[in-house]
N, C-alpha and C. Protein backbone atom coordinates (compact mmCIF):
# COMPACT_ATOMS: atom_id res chain seq x y z
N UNK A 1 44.00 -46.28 50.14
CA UNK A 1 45.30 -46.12 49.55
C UNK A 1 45.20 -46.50 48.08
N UNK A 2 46.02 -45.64 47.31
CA UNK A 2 45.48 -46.02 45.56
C UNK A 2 46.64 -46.70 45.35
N UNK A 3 48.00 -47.36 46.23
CA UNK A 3 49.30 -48.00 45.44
C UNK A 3 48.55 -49.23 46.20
N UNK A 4 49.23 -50.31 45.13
CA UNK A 4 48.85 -51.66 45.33
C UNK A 4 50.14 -52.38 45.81
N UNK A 5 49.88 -53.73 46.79
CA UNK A 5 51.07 -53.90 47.70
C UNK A 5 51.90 -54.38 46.45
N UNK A 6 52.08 -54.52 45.09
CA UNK A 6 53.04 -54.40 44.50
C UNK A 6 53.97 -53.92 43.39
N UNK A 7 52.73 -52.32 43.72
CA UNK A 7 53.22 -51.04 43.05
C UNK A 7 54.60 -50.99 43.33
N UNK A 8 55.45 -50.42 41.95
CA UNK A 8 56.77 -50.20 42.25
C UNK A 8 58.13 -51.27 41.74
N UNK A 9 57.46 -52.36 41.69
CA UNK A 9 58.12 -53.77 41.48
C UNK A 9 58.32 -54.14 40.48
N UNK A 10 58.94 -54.43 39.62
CA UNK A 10 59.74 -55.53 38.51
C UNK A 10 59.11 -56.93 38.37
N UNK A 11 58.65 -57.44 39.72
CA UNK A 11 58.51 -58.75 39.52
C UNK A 11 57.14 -58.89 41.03
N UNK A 12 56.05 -59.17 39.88
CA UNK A 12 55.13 -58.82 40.81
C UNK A 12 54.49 -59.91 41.75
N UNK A 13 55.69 -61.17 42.04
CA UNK A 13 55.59 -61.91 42.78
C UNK A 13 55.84 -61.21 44.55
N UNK A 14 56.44 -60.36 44.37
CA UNK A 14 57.24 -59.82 45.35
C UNK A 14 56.54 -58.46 45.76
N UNK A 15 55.91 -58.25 46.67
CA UNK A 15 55.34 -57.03 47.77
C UNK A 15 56.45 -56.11 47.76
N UNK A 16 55.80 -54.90 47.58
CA UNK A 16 57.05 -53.71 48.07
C UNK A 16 56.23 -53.13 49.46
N UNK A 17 55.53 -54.05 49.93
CA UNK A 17 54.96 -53.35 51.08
C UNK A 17 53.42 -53.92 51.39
N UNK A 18 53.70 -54.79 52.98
CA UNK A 18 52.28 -55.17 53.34
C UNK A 18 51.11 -54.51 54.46
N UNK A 19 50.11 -55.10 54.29
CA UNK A 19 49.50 -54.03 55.72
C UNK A 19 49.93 -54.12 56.88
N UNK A 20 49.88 -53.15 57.98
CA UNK A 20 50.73 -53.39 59.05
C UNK A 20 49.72 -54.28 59.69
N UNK A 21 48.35 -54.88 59.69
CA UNK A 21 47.48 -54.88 60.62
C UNK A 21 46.62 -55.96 59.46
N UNK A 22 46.98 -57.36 60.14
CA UNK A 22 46.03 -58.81 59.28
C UNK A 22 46.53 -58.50 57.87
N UNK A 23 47.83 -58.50 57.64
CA UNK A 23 47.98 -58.93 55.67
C UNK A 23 47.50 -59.61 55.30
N UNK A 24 46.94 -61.03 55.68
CA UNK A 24 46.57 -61.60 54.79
C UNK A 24 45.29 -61.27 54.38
N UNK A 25 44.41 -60.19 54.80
CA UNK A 25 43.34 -60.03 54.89
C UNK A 25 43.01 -58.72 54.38
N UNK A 26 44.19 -57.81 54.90
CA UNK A 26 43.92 -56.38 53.85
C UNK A 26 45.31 -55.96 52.75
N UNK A 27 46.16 -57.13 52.73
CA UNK A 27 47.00 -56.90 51.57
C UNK A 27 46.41 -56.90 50.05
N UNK A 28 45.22 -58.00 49.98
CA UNK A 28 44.39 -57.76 48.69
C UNK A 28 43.54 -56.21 48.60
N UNK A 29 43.31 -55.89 49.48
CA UNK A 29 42.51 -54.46 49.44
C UNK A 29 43.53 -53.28 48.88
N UNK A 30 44.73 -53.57 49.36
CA UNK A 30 45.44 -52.31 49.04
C UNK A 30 45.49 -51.82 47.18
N UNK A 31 45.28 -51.13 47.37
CA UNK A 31 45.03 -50.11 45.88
C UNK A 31 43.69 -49.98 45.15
N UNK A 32 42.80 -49.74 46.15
CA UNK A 32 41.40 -49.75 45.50
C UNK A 32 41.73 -48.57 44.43
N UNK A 33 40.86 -47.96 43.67
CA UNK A 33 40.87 -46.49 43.58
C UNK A 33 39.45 -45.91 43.06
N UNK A 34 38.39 -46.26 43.76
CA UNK A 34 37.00 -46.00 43.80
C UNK A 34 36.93 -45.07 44.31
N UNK A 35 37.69 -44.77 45.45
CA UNK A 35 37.76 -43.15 45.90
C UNK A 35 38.20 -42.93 47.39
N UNK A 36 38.01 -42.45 48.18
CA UNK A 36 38.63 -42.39 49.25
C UNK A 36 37.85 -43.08 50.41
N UNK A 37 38.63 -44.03 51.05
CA UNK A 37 37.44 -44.56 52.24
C UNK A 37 37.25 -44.04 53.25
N UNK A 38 36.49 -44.43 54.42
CA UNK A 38 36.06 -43.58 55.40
C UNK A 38 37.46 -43.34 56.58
N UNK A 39 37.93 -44.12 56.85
CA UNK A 39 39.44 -44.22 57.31
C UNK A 39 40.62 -42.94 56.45
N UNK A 40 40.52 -43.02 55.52
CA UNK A 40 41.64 -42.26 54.82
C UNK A 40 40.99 -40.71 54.55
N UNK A 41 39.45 -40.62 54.44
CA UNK A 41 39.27 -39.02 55.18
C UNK A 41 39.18 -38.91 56.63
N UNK A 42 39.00 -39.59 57.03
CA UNK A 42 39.34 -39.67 59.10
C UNK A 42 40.75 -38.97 59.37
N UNK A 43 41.79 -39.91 58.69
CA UNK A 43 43.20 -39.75 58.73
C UNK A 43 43.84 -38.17 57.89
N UNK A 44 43.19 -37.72 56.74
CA UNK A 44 43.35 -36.53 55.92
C UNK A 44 42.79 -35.49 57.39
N UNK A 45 41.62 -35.79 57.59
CA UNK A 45 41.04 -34.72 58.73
C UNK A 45 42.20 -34.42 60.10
N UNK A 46 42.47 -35.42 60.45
CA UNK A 46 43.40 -35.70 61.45
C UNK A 46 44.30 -34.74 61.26
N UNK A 47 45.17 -35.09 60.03
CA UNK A 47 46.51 -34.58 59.74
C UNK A 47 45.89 -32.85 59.37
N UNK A 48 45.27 -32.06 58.81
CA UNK A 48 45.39 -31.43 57.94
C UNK A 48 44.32 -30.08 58.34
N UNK A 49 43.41 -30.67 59.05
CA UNK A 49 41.61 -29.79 59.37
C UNK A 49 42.33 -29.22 60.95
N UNK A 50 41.65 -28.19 61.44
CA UNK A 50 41.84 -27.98 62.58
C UNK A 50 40.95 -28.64 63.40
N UNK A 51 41.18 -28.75 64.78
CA UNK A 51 40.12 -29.34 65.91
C UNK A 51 38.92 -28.25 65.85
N UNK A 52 37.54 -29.53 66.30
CA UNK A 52 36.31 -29.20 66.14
C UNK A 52 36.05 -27.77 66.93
N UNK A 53 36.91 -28.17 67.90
CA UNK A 53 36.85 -27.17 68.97
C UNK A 53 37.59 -26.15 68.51
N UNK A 54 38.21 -25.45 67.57
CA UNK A 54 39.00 -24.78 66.96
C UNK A 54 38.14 -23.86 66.16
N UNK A 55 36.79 -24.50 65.80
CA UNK A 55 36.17 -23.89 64.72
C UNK A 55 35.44 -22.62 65.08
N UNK A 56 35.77 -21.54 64.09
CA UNK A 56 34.05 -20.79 64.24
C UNK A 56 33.18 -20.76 63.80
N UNK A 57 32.31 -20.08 64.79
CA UNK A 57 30.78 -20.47 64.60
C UNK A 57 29.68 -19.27 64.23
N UNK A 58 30.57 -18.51 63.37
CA UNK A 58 29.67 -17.49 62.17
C UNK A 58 30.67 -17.42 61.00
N UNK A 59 29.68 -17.35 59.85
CA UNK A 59 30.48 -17.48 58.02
C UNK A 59 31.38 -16.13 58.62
N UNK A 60 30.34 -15.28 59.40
CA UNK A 60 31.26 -13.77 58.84
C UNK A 60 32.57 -13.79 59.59
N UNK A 61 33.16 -14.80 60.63
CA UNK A 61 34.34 -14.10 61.76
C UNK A 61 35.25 -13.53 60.85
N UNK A 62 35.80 -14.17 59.64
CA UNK A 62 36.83 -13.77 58.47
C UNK A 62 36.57 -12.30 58.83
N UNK A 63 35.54 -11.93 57.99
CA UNK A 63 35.30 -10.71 57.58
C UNK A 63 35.80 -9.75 58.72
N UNK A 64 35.20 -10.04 59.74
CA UNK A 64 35.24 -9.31 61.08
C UNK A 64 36.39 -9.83 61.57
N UNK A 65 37.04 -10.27 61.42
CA UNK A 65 38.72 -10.15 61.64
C UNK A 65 39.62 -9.49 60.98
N UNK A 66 39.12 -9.32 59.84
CA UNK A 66 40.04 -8.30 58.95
C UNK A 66 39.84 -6.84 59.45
N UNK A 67 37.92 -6.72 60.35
CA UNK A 67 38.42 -5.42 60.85
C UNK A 67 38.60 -5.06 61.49
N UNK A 68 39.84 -5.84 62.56
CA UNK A 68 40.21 -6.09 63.90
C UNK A 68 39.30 -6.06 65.22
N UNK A 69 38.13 -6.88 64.68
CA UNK A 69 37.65 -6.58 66.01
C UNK A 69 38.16 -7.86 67.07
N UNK A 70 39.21 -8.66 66.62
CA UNK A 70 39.58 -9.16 67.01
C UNK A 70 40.41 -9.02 68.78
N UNK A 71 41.17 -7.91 67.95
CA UNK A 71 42.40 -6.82 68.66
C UNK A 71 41.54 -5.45 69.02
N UNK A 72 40.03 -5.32 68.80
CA UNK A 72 40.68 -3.65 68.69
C UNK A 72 39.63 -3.18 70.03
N UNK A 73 39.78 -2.02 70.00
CA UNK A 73 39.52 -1.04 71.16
C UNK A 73 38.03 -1.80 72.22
N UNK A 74 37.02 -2.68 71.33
CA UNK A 74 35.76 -2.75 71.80
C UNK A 74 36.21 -4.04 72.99
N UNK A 75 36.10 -3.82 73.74
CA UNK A 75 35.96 -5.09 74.76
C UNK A 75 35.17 -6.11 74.37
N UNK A 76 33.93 -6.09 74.67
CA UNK A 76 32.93 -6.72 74.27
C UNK A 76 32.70 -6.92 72.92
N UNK A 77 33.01 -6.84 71.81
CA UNK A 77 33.66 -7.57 70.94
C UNK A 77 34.57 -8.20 70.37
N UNK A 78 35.81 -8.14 70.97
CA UNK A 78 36.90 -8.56 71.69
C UNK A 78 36.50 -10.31 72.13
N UNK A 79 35.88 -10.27 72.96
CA UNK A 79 35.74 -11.23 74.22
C UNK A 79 34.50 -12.01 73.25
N UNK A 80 34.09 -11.47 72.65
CA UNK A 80 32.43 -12.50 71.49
C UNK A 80 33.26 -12.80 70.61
N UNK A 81 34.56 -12.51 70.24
CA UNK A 81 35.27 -12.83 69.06
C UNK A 81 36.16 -14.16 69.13
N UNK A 82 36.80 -13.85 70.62
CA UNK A 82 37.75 -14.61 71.04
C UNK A 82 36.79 -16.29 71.25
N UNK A 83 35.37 -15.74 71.50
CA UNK A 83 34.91 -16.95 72.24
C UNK A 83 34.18 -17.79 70.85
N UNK A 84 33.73 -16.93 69.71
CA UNK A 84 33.09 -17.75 68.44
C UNK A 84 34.00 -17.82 67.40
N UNK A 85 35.01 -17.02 67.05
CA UNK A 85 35.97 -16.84 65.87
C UNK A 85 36.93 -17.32 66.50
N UNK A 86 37.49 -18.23 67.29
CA UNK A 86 39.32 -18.58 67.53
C UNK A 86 40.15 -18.82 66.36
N UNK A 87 39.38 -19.24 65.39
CA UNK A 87 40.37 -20.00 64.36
C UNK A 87 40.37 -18.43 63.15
N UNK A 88 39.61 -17.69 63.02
CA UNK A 88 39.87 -16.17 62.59
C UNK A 88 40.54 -15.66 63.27
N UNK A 89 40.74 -15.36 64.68
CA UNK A 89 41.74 -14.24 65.28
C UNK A 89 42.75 -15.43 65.77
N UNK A 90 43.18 -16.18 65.05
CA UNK A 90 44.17 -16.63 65.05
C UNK A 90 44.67 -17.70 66.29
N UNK A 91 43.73 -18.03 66.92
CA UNK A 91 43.93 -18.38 68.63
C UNK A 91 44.24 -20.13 68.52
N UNK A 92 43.83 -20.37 67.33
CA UNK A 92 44.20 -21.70 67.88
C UNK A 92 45.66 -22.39 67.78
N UNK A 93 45.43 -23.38 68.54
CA UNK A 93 47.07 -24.15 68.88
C UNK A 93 47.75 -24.80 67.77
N UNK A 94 46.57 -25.64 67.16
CA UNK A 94 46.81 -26.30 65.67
C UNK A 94 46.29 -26.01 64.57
């Protein structure tokens, strides 16, 4: 987190906000800004990346979704698409 627990304040005796979890122990930590820690890309991934299981597993599915082989007439490409490209033909949940 880059705000410090008394970013925001007038009077910097006074916290505008402590850690939820051991303050006395990670209230000094709050506002590093060295760069992002391993927790806060965990939490970015969480919120924002799709599930692992979501992913596909060739550079090209894009490509080959634009030329519907997603949807289109071939079965059997159809069914190789659905099973390596989900997140190109659109299949996933999140």
């Amino acid at each position: 987190m880059h705000y410090s627990s008394t970013s925001g304040t007038r009077n910097f005796q006074r916290k505008t906000m402590t850690a939820r979890i051991n303050p006395a122990r990670n209230d000094p930590l709050m506002g590093q800004r060295n760069g992002l820690t391993a927790s806060d890309i965990a939490e970015l991934h969480r919120m924002y990346c799709a599930p692992e299981s979501c992913a596909d597993s060739n550079v090209y599915c894009g490509a080959w979704a634009v030329q519907n082989l997603c949807t289109g007439w071939n079965q059997g490409a159809r069914n190789w698409m659905t099973e390596n490209c989900p997140k190109s033909c659109g299949l996933c949940t999140e």
